[in-house]
C-alpha atoms as a PDB file:
ATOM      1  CA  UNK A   1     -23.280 -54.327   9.035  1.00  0.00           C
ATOM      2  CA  UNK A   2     -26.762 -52.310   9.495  1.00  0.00           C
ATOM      3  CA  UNK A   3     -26.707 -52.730  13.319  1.00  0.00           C
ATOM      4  CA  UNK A   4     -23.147 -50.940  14.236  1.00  0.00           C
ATOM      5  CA  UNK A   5     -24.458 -47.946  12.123  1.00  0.00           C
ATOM      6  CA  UNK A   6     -28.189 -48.145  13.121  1.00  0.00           C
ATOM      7  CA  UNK A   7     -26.592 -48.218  16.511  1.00  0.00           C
ATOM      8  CA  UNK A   8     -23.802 -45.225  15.461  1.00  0.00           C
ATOM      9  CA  UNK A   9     -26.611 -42.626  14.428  1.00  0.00           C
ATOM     10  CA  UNK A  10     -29.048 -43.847  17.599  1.00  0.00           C
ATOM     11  CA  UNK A  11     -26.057 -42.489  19.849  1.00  0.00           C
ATOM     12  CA  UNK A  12     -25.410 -39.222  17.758  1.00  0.00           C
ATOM     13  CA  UNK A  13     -29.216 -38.507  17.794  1.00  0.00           C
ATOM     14  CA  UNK A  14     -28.974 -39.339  21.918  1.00  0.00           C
ATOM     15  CA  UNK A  15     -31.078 -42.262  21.649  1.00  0.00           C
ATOM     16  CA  UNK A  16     -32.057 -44.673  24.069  1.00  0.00           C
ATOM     17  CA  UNK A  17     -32.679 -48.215  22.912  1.00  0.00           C
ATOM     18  CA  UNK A  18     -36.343 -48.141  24.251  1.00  0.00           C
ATOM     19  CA  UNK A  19     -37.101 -44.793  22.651  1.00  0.00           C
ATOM     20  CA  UNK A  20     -35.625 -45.884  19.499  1.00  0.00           C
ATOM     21  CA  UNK A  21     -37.335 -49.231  19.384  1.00  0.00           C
ATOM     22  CA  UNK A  22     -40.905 -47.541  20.308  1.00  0.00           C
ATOM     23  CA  UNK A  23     -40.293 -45.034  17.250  1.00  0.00           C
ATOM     24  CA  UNK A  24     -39.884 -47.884  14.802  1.00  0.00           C
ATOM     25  CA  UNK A  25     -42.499 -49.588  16.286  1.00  0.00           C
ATOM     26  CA  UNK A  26     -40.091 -52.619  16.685  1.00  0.00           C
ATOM     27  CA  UNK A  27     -39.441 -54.939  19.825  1.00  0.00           C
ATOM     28  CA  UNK A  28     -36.607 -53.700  22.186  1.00  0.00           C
ATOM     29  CA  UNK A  29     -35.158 -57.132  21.875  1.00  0.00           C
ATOM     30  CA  UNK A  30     -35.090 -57.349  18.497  1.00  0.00           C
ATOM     31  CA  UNK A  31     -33.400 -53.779  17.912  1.00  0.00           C
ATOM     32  CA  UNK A  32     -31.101 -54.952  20.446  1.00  0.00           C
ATOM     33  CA  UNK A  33     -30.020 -58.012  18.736  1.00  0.00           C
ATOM     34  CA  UNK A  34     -29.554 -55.906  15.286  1.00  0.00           C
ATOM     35  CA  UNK A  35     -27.560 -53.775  17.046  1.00  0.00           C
ATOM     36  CA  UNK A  36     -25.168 -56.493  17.999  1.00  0.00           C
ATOM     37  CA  UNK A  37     -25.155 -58.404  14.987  1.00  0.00           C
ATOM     38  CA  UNK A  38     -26.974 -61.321  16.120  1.00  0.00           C
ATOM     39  CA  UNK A  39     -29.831 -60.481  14.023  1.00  0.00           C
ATOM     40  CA  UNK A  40     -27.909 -59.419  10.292  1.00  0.00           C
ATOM     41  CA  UNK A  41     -30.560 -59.693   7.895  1.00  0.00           C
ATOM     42  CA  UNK A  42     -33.760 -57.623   8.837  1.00  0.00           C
ATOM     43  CA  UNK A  43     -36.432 -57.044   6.605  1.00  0.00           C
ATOM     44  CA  UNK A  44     -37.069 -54.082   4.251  1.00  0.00           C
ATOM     45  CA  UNK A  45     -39.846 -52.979   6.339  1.00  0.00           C
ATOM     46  CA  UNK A  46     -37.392 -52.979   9.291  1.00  0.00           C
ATOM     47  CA  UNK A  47     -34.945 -51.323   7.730  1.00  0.00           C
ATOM     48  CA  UNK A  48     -37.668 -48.415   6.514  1.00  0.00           C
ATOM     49  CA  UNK A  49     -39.097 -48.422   9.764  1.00  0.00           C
ATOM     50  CA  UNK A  50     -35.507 -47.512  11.013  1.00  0.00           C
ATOM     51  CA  UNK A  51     -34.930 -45.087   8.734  1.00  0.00           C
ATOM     52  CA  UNK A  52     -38.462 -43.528   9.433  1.00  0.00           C
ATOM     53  CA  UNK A  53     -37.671 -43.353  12.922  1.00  0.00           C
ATOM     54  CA  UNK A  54     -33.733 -41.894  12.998  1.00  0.00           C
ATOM     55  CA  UNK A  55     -34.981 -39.637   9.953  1.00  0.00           C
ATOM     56  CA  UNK A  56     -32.368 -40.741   7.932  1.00  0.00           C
ATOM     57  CA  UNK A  57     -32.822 -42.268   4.025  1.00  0.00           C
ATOM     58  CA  UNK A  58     -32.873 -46.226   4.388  1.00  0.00           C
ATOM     59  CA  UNK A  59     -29.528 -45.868   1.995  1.00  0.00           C
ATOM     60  CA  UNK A  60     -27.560 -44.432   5.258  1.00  0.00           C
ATOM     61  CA  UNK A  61     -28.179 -47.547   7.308  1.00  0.00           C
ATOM     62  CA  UNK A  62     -27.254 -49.809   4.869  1.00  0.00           C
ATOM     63  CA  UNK A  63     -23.807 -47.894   4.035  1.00  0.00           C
ATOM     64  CA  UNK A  64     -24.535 -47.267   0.746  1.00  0.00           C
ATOM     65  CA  UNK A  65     -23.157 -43.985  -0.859  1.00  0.00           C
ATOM     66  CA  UNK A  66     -26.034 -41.816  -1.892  1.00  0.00           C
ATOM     67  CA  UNK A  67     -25.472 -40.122  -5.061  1.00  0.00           C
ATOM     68  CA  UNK A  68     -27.276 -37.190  -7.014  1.00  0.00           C
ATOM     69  CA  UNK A  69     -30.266 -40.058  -8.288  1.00  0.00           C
ATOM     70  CA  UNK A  70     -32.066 -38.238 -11.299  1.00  0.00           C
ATOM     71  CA  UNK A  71     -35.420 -39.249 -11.824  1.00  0.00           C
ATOM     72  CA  UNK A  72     -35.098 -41.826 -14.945  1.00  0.00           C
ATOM     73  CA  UNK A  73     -35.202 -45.435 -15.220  1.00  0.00           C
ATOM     74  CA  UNK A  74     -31.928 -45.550 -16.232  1.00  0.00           C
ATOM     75  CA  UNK A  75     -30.274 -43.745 -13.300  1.00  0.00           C
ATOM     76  CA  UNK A  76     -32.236 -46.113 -10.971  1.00  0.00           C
ATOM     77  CA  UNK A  77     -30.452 -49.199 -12.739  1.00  0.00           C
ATOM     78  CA  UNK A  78     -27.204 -48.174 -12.325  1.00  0.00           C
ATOM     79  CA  UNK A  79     -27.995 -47.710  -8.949  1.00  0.00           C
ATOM     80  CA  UNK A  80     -28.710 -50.932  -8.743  1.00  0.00           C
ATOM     81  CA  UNK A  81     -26.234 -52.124 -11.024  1.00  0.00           C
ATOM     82  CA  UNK A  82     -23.033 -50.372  -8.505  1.00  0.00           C
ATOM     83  CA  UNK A  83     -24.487 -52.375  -5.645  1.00  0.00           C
ATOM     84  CA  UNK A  84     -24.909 -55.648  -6.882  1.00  0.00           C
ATOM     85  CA  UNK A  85     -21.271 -55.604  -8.064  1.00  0.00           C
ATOM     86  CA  UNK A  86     -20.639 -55.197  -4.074  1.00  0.00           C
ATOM     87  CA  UNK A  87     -22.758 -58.386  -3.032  1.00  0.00           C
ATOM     88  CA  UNK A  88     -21.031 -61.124  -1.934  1.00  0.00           C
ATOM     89  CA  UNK A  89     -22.835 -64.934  -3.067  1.00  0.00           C
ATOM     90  CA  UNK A  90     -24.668 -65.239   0.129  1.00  0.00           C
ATOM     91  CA  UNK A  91     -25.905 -61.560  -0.143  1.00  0.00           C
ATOM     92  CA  UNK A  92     -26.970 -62.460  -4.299  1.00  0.00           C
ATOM     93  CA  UNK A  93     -28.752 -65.427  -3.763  1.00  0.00           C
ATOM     94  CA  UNK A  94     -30.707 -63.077  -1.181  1.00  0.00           C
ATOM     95  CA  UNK A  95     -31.522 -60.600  -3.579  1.00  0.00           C
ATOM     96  CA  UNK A  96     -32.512 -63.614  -5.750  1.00  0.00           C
ATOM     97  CA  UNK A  97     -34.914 -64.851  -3.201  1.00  0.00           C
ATOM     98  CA  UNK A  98     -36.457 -61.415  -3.002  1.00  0.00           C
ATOM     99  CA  UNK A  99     -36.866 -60.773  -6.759  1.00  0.00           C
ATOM    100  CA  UNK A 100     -38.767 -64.217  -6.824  1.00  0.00           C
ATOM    101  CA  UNK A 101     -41.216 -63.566  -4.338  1.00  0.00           C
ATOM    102  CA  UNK A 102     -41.894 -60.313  -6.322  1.00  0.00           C
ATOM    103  CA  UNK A 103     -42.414 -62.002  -9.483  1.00  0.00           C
ATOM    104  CA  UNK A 104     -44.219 -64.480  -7.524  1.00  0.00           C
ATOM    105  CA  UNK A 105     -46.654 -61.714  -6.287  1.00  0.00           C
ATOM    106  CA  UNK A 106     -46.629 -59.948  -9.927  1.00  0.00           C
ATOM    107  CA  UNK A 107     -48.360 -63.138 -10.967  1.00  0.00           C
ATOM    108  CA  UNK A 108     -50.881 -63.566  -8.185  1.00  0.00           C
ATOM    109  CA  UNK A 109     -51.765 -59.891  -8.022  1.00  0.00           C
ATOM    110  CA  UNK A 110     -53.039 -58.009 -10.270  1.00  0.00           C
ATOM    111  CA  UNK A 111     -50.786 -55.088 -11.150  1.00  0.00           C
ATOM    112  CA  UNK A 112     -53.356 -52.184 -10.330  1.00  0.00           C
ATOM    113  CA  UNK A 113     -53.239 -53.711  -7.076  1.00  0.00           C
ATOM    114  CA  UNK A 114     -49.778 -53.969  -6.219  1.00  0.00           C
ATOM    115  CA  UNK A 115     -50.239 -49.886  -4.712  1.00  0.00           C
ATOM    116  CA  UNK A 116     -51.975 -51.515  -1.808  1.00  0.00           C
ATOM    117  CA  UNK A 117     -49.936 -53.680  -0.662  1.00  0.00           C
ATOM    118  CA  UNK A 118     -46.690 -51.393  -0.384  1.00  0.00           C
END
């Protein structure tokens, strides 16, 4: 889970929980919850926020193995492809969810716009 390791590299880097939490810009609370798996599924912004603040790549928090990544499409969907084959149904119909609102905001945006909003 994302808390034990967010909580692994906060002790390595000799982190408090208030110092970490005020670098991510995140409630104590909330970090503290993550960090003891009450909270499992934070948000991406969360999780980059996190990342951002331990200077680590998001990747490292969520356990995933980071490979050499060339720069094509097609290295960037097998990516992709390795770690959905790891999902469990709960964890898919997630993913699911989040590709919707995507294609949800595809259709109300306008794609010249979509820079802003990231």
């Amino acid at each position: 889970m994302i808390g034990r390791r967010v909580k692994e590299i906060r002790m390595q880097k000799k982190l408090s929980l208030s110092q970490l939490a005020e670098r991510a810009e995140i409630a104590k609370s909330y970090l503290s919850n993550l960090e003891r798996d009450i909270c499992i599924n934070p948000t991406i912004d969360v999780v980059e926020k996190l990342a951002k603040a331990l200077k680590v790549h998001p990747a490292v928090l969520l356990s995933w193995e980071i490979k050499e990544l060339g720069s094509g499409m097609g290295d960037s969907f097998s990516c992709i492809k390795s770690h959905i084959s790891t999902l469990d149904s709960l964890q898919l119909k997630e993913l699911r969810d989040s590709i919707d609102i995507v294609v949800w905001k595809r259709e109300k945006v306008p794609l010249s716009d979509l820079g802003n909003l990231i």
